[in-house]
C-alpha atoms as a PDB file:
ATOM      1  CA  UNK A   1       0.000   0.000   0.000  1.00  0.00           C
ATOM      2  CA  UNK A   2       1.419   2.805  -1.230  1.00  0.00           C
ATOM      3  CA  UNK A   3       1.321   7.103  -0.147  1.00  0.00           C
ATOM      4  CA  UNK A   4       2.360  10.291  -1.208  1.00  0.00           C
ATOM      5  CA  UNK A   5       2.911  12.322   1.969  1.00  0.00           C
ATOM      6  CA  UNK A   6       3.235  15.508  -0.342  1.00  0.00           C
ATOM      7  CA  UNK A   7      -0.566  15.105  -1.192  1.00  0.00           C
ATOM      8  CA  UNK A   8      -2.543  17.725   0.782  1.00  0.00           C
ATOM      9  CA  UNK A   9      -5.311  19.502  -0.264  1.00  0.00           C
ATOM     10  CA  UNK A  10      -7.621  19.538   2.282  1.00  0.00           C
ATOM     11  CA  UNK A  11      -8.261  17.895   5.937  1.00  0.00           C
ATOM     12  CA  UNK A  12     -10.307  14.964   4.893  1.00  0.00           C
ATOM     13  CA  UNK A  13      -9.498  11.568   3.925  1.00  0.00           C
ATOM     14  CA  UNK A  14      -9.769  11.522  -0.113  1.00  0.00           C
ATOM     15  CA  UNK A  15      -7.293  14.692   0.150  1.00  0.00           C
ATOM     16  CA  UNK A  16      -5.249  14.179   2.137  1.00  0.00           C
ATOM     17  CA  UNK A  17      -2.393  11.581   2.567  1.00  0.00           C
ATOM     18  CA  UNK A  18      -1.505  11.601   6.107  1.00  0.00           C
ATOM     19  CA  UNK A  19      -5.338  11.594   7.175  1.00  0.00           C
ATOM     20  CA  UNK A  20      -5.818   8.564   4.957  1.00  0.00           C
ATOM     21  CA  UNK A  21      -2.801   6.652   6.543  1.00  0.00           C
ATOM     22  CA  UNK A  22      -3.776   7.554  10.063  1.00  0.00           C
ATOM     23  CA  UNK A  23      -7.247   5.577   9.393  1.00  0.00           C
ATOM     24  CA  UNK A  24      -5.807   2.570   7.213  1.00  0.00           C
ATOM     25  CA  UNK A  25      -3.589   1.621  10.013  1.00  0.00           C
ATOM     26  CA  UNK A  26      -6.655   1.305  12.474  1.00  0.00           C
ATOM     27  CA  UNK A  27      -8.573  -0.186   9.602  1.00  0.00           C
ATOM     28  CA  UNK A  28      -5.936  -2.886   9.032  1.00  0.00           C
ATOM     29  CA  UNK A  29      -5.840  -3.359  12.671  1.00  0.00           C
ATOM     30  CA  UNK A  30      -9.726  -4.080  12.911  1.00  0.00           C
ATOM     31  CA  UNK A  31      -9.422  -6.656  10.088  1.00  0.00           C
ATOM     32  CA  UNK A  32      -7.079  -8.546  12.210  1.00  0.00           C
ATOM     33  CA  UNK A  33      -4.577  -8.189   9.479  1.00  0.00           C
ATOM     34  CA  UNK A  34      -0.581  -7.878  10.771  1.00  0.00           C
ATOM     35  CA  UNK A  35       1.566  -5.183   9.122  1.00  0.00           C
ATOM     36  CA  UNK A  36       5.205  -6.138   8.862  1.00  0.00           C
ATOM     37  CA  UNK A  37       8.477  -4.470   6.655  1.00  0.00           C
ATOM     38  CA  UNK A  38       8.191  -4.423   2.952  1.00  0.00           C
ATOM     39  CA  UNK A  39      11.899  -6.401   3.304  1.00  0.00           C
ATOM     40  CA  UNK A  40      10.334  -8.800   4.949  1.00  0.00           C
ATOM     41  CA  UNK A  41       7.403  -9.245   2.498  1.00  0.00           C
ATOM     42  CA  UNK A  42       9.967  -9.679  -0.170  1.00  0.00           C
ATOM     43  CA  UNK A  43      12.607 -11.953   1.838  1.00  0.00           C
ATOM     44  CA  UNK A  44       9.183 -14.302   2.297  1.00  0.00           C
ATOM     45  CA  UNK A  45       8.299 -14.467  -1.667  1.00  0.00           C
ATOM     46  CA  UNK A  46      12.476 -15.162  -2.296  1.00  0.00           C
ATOM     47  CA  UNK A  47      12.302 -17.976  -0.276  1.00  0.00           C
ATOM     48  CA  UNK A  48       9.582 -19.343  -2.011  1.00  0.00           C
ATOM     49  CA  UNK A  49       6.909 -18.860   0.531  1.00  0.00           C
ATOM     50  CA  UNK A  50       3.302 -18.939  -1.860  1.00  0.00           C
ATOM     51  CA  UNK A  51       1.101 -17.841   0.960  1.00  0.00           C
ATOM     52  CA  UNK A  52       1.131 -14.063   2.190  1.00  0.00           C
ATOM     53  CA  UNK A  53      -2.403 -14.410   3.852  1.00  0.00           C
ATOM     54  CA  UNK A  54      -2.708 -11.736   6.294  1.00  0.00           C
ATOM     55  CA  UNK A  55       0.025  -9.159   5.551  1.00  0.00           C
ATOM     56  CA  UNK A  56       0.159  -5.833   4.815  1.00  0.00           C
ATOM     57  CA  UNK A  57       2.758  -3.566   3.989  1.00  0.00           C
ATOM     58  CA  UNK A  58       3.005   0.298   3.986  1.00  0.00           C
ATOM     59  CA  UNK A  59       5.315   2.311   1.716  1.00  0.00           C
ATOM     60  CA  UNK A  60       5.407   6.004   1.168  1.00  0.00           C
ATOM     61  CA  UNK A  61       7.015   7.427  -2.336  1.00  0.00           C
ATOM     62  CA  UNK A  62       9.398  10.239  -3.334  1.00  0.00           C
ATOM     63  CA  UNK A  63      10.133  10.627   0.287  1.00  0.00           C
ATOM     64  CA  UNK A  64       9.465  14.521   1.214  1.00  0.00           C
ATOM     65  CA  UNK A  65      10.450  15.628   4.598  1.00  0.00           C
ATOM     66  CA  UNK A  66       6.554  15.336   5.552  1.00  0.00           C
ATOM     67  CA  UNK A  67       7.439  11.428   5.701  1.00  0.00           C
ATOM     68  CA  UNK A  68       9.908  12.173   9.373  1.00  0.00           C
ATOM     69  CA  UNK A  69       8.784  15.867  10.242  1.00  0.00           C
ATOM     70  CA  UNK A  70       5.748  17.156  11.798  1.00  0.00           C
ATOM     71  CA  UNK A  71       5.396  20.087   8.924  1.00  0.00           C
ATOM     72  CA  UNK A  72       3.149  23.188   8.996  1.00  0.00           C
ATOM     73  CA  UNK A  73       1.275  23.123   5.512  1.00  0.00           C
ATOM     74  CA  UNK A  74       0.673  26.890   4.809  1.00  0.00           C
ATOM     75  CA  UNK A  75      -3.056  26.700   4.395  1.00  0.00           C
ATOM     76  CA  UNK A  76      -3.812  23.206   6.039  1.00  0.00           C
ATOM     77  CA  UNK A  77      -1.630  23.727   8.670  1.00  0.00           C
ATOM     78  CA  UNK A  78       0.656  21.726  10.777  1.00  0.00           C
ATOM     79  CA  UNK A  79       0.565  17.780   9.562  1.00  0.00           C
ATOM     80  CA  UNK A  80       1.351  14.832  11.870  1.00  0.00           C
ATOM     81  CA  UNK A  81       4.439  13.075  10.082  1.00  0.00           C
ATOM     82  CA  UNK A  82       3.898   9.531   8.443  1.00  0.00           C
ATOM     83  CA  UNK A  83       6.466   8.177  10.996  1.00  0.00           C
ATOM     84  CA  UNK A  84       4.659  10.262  13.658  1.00  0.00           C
ATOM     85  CA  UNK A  85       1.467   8.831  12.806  1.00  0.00           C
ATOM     86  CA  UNK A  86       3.063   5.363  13.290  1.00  0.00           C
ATOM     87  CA  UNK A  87       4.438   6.366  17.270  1.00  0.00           C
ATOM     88  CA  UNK A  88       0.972   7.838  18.042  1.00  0.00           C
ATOM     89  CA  UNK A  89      -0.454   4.382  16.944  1.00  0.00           C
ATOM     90  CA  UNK A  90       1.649   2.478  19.369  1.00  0.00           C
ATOM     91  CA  UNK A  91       1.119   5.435  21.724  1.00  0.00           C
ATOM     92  CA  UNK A  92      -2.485   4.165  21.644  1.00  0.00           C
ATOM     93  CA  UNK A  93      -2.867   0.600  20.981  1.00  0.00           C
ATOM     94  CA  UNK A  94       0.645  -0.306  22.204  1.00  0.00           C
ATOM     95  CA  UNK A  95       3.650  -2.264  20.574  1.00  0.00           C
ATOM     96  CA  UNK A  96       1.847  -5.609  21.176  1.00  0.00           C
ATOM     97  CA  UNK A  97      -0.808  -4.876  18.416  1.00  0.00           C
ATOM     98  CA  UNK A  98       1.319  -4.444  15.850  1.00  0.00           C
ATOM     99  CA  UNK A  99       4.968  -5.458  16.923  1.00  0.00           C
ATOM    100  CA  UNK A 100       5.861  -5.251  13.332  1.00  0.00           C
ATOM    101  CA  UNK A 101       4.432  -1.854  12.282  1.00  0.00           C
ATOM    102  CA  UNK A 102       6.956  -0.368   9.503  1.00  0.00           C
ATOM    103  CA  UNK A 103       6.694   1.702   6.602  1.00  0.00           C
ATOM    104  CA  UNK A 104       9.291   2.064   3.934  1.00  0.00           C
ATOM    105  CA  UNK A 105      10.079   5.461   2.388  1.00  0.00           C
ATOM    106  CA  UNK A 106      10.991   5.505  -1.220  1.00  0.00           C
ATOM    107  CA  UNK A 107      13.065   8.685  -2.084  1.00  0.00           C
ATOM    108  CA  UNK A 108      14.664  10.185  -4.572  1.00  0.00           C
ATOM    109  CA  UNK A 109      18.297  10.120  -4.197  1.00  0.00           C
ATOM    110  CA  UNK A 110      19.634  12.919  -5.836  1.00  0.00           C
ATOM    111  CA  UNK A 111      20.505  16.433  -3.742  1.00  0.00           C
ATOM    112  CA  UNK A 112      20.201  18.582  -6.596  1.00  0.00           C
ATOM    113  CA  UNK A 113      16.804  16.947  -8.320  1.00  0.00           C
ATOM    114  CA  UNK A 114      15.349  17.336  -4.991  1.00  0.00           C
ATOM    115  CA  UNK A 115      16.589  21.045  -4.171  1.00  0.00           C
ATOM    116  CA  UNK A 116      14.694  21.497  -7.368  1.00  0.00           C
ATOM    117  CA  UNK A 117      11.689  19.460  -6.962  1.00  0.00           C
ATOM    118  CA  UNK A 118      11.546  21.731  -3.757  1.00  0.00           C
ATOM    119  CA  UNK A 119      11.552  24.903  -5.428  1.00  0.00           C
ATOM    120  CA  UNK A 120       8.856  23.693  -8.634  1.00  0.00           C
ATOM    121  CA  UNK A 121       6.625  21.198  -7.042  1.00  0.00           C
ATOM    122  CA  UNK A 122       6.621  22.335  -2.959  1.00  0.00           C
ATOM    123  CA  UNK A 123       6.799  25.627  -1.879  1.00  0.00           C
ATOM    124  CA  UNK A 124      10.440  26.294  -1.526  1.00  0.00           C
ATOM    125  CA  UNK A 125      10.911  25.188   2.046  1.00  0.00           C
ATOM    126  CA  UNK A 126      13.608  23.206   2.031  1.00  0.00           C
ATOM    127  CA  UNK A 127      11.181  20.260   2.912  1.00  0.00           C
ATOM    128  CA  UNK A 128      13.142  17.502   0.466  1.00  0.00           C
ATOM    129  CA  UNK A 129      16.295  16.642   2.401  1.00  0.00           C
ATOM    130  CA  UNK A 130      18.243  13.447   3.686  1.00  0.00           C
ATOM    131  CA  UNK A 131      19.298  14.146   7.125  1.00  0.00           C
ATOM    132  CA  UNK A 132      16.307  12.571   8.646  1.00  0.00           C
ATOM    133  CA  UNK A 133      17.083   9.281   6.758  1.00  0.00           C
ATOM    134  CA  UNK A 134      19.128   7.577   9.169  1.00  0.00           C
ATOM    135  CA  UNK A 135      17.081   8.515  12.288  1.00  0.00           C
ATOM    136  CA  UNK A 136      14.316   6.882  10.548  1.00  0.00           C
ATOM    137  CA  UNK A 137      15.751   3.803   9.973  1.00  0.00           C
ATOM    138  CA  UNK A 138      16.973   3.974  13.378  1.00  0.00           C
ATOM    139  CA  UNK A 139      13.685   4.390  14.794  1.00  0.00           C
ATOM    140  CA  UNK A 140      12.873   1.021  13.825  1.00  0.00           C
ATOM    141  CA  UNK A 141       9.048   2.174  11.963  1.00  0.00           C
ATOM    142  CA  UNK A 142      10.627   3.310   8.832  1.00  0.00           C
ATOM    143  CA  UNK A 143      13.101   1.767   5.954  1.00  0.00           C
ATOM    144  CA  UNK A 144      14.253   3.942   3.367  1.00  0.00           C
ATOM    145  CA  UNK A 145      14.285   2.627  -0.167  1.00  0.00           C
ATOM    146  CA  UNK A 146      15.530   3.600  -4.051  1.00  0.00           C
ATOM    147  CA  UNK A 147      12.867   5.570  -5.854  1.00  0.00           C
ATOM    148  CA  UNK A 148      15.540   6.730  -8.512  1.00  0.00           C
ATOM    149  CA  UNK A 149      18.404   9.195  -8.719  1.00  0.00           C
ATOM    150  CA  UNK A 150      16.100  11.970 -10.495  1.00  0.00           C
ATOM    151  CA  UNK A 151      12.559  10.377 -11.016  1.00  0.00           C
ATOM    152  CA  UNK A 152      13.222  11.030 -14.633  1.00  0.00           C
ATOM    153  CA  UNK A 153      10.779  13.791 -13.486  1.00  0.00           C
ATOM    154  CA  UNK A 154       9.377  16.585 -15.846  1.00  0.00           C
ATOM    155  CA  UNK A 155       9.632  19.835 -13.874  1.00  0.00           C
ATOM    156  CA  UNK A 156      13.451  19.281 -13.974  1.00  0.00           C
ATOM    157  CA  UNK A 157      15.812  21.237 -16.138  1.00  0.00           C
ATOM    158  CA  UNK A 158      18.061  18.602 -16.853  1.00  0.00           C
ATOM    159  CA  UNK A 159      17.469  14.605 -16.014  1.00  0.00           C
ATOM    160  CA  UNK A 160      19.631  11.603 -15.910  1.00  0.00           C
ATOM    161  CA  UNK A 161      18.013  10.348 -19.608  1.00  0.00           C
ATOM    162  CA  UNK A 162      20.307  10.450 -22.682  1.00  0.00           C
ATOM    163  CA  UNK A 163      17.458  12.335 -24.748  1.00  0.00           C
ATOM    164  CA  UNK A 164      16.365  14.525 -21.643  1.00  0.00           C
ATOM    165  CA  UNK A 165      12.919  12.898 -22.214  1.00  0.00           C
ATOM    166  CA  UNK A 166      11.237  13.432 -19.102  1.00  0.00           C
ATOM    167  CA  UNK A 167       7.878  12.727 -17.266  1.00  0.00           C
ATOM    168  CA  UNK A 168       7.965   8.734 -17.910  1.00  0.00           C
ATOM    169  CA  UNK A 169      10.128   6.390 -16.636  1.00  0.00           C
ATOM    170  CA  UNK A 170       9.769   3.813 -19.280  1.00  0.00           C
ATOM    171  CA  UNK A 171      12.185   6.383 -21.241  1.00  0.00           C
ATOM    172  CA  UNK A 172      14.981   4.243 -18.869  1.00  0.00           C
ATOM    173  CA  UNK A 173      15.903   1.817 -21.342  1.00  0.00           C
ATOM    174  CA  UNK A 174      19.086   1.741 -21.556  1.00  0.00           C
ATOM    175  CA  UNK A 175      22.325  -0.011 -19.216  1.00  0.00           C
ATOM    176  CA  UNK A 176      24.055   4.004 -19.163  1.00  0.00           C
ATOM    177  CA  UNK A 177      20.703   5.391 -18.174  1.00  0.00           C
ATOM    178  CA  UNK A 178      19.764   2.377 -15.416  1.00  0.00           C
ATOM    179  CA  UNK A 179      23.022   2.815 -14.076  1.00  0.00           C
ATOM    180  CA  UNK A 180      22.499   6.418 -13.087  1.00  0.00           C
ATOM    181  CA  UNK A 181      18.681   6.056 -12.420  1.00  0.00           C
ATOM    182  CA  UNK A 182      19.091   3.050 -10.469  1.00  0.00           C
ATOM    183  CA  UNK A 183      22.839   2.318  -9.630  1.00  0.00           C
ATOM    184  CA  UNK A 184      24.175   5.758  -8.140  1.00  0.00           C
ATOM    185  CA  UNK A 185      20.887   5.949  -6.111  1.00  0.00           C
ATOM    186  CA  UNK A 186      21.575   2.942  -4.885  1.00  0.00           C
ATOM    187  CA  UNK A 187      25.039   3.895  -3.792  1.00  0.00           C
ATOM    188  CA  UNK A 188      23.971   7.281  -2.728  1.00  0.00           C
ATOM    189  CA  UNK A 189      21.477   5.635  -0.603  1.00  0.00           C
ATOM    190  CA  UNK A 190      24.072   2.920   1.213  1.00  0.00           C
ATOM    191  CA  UNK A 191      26.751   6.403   1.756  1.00  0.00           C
ATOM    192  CA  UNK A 192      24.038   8.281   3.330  1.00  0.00           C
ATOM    193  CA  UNK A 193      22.213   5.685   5.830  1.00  0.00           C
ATOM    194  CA  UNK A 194      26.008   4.276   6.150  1.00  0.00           C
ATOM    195  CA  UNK A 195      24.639   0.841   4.438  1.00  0.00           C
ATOM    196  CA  UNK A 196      21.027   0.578   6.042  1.00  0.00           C
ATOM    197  CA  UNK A 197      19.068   1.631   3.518  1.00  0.00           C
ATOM    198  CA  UNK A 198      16.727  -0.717   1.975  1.00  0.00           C
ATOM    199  CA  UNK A 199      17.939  -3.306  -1.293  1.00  0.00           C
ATOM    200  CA  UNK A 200      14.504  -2.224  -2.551  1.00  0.00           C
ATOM    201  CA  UNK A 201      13.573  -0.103  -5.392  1.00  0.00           C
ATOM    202  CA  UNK A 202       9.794   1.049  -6.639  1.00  0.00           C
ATOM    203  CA  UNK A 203       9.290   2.543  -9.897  1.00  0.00           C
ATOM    204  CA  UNK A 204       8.856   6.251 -10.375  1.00  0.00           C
ATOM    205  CA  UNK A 205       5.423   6.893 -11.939  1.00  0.00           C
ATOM    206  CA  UNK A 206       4.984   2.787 -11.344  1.00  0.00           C
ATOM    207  CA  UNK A 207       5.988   2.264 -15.341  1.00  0.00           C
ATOM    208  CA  UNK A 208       7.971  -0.670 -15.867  1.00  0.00           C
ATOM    209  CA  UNK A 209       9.771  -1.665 -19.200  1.00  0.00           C
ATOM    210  CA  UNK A 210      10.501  -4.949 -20.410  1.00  0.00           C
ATOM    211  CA  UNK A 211      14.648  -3.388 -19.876  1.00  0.00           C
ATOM    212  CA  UNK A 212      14.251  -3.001 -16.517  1.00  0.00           C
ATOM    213  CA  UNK A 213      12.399  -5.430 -15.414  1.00  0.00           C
ATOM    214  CA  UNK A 214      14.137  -8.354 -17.839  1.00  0.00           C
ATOM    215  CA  UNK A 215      17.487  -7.137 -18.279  1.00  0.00           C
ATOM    216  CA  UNK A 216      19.073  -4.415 -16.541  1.00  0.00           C
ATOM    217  CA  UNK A 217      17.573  -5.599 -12.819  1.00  0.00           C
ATOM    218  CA  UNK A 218      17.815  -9.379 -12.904  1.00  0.00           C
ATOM    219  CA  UNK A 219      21.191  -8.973 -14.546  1.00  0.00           C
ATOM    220  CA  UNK A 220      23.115  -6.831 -12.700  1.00  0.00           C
ATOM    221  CA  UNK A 221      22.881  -7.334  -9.041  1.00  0.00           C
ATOM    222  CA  UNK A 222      26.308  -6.905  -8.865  1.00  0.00           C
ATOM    223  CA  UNK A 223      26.141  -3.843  -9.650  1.00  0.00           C
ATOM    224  CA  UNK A 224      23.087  -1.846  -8.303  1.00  0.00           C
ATOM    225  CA  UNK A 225      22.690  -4.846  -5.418  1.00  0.00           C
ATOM    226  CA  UNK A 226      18.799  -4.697  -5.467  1.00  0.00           C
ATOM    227  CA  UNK A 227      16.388  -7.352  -4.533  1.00  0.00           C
ATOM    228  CA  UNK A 228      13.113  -6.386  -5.890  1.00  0.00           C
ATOM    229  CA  UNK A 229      11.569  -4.280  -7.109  1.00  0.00           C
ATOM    230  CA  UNK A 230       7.535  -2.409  -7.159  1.00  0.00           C
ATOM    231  CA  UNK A 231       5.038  -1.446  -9.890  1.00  0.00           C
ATOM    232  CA  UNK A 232       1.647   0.148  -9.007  1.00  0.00           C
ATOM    233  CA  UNK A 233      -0.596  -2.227 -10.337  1.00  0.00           C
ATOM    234  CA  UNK A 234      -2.724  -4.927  -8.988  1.00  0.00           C
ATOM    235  CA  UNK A 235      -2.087  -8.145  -8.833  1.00  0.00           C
ATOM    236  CA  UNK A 236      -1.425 -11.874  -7.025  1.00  0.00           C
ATOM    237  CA  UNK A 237       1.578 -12.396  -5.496  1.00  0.00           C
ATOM    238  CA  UNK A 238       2.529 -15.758  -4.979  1.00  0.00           C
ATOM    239  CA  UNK A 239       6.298 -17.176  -5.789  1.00  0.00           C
ATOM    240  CA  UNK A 240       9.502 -15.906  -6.874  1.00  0.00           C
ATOM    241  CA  UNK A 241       8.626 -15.384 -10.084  1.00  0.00           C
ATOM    242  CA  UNK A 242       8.267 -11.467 -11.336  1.00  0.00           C
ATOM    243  CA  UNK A 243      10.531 -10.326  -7.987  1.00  0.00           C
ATOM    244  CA  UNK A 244      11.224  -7.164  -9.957  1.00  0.00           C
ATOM    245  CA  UNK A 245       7.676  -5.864 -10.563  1.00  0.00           C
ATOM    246  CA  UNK A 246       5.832  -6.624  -7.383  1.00  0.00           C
ATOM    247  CA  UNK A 247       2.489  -4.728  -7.558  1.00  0.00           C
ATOM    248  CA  UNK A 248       1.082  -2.221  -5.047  1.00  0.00           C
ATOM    249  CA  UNK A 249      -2.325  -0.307  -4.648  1.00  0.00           C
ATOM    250  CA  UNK A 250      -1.966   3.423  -4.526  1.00  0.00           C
ATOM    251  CA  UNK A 251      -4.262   5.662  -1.944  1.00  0.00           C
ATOM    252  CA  UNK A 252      -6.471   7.894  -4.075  1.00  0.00           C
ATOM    253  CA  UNK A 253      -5.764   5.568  -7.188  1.00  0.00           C
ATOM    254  CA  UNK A 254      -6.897   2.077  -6.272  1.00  0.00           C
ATOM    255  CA  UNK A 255      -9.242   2.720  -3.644  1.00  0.00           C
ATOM    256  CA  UNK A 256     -10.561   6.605  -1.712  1.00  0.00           C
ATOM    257  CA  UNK A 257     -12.123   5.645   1.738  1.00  0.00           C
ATOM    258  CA  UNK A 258     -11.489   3.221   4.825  1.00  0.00           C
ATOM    259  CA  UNK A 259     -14.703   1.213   2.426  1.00  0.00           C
ATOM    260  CA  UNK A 260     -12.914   0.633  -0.199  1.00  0.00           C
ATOM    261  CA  UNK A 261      -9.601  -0.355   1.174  1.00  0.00           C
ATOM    262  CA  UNK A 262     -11.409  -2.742   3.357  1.00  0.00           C
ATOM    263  CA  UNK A 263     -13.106  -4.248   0.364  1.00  0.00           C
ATOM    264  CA  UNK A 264      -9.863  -4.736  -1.616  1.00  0.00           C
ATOM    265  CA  UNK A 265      -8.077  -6.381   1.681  1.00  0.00           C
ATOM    266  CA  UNK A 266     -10.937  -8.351   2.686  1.00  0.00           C
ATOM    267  CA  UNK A 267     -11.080  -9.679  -1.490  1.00  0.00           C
ATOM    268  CA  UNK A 268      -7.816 -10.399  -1.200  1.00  0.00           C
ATOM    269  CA  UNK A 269      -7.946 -12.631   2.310  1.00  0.00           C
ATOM    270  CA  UNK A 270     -11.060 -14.192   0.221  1.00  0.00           C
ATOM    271  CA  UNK A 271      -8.825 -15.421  -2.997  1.00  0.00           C
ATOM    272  CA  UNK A 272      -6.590 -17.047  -0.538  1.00  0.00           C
END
C-alpha cells in the first residue's frame, strides 16, 4: 500500500495523505490483518513462501520531509508526520498490536533533483532533504528505499536520460541510463544511511519496461545490489517469479475511503 505524503489539499481523507494513513492503520488493525516491513514481504516471496495471507505492507514514495517531520502546511496547517502517525499508533494501541508496524520510504536520491523538486513542485521550504534518513531507519518504523536518482521527473531542467525525455520512466531503457537512475541511487542511498538503507527499489510513476524489469535488474545485481523491485498495479503475489515488478495499490488511485480499502483487503484474504 502505497502514499504520497506531499498530497494535501484539504483535511479529509480523499485529500489528504496523512489523514488517509492515520485511518488505514486502524482499519488494518480491525481486520485482524498484521503489518510487517516491505523487506520482509519480499525476503518471504524469495524464499519461495506462496502464501502471504494476512500481511500488509506500507510504503510512502518520493520521500518529502513530511514522511519524518511534523510540517506546517501553509493553508492546512501543521501535519502529523507519516512516521509520527506510526508512534501515536503504538502510543495508543501499544507495541503488542502491531509489533511489526513499519513503513518504507521511497526517495529520490539525488541532492540537486530534490533542491529542485523543492523549489517547482513544494513551496520552496527546504522540505526535500536526507538528514532525517538515518534517524528513521533507526527508529525502527521506517526503511528507506531507491525511488531513482532523479525520477526522470518533468519539472526538472536537466534529467539523468540520454534524450532529456522526461515525465515517464519507461524512457529508462538503456544499461548508461539504469546505471544512473538506479545504480548511483543505490550507492547514494548505502553512503548516506552508512549501508542501512533498503535493497529495494519502486518505480517512479509505477511504469515498468521490459529493460528493466528483464534485463538491466535481474542482470546486474552486482552492480546496483537490489532485490526487488515495485510497480503500481494490482495483482497476485505468490512465488519468486516477477521479484522485480511486485504490484502495489496506490491511496487515491486504487481505492478513496477506509470502504474501499477494506473491500480490496478483505477480497484479497477471500482469494486465498
Amino acid at each position: 500500500m502505497t502514499y504520497h505524503s506531499a498530497f494535501i489539499s484539504g483535511d479529509a481523507y480523499d485529500c489528504n495523505d496523512h489523514v488517509a494513513f492515520y485511518h488505514d492503520i486502524r482499519l488494518v488493525h480491525r481486520l485482524g490483518l498484521r503489518i510487517v516491513s516491505l523487506d520482509s514481504v519480499v525476503d518471504r516471496i524469495r524464499g519461495g513462501a506462496a502464501d502471504l495471507y494476512g500481511y500488509v505492507a506500507f510504503t510512502m514514495d518520493d520521500g518529502t520531509n513530511f514522511d519524518y517531520y511534523d510540517l506546517p502546511h501553509p493553508i492546512w496547517g501543521t501535519q502529523r508526520s507519516m512516521l509520527n502517525i506510526m508512534k501515536d499508533f503504538v502510543d495508543e494501541f501499544g507495541t503488542a498490536a502491531q509489533p511489526e508496524l513499519h513503513a518504507t520510504s521511497f526517495v529520490i536520491a539525488s541532492p540537486d533533483a530534490r533542491s529542485e523538486l523543492d523549489r517547482k513542485c513544494l513551496i520552496n521550504r527546504n522540505w526535500y532533504t536526507d538528514e532525517w534518513w538515518t534517524d528513521a531507519i533507526v527508529s525502527g518504523l521506517m526503511g528507506i528505499g531507491n525511488h531513482s536518482w532523479d525520477h526522470n521527473h518533468s519539472s526538472l531542467d536537466t534529467v539523468a536520460q540520454r534524450h532529456q525525455d522526461k515525465g515517464s520512466f519507461l524512457n529508462i531503457d538503456t544499461y548508461e541510463d539504469a546505471d544512473v537512475q538506479v545504480r548511483k541511487a543505490s550507492d547514494f542511498l548505502a553512503e548516506k544511511t552508512y549501508g542501512r538503507a533498503s535493497r529495494l527499489f519502486a518505480y517512479p510513476f509505477g511504469e515498468v519496461n521490459d529493460y528493466l524489469a528483464q534485463s538491466y535488474l535481474p542482470n546486474y545485481v552486482a552492480e546496483h545490489k537490489l532485490k526487488a523491485a515495485f510497480a503500481t498495479c494490482q495483482s497476485r503475489v505468490s512465488s519468486p517469479n516477477g521479484i522485480w515488478t511486485l504490484p502495489r495499490l496506490v491511496c487515491r488511485d486504487d481505492w478513496h475511503s477506509t470502504d474501499e480499502l477494506a473491500l480490496i483487503l478483505s477480497a484479497a484474504q477471500a482469494n486465498r
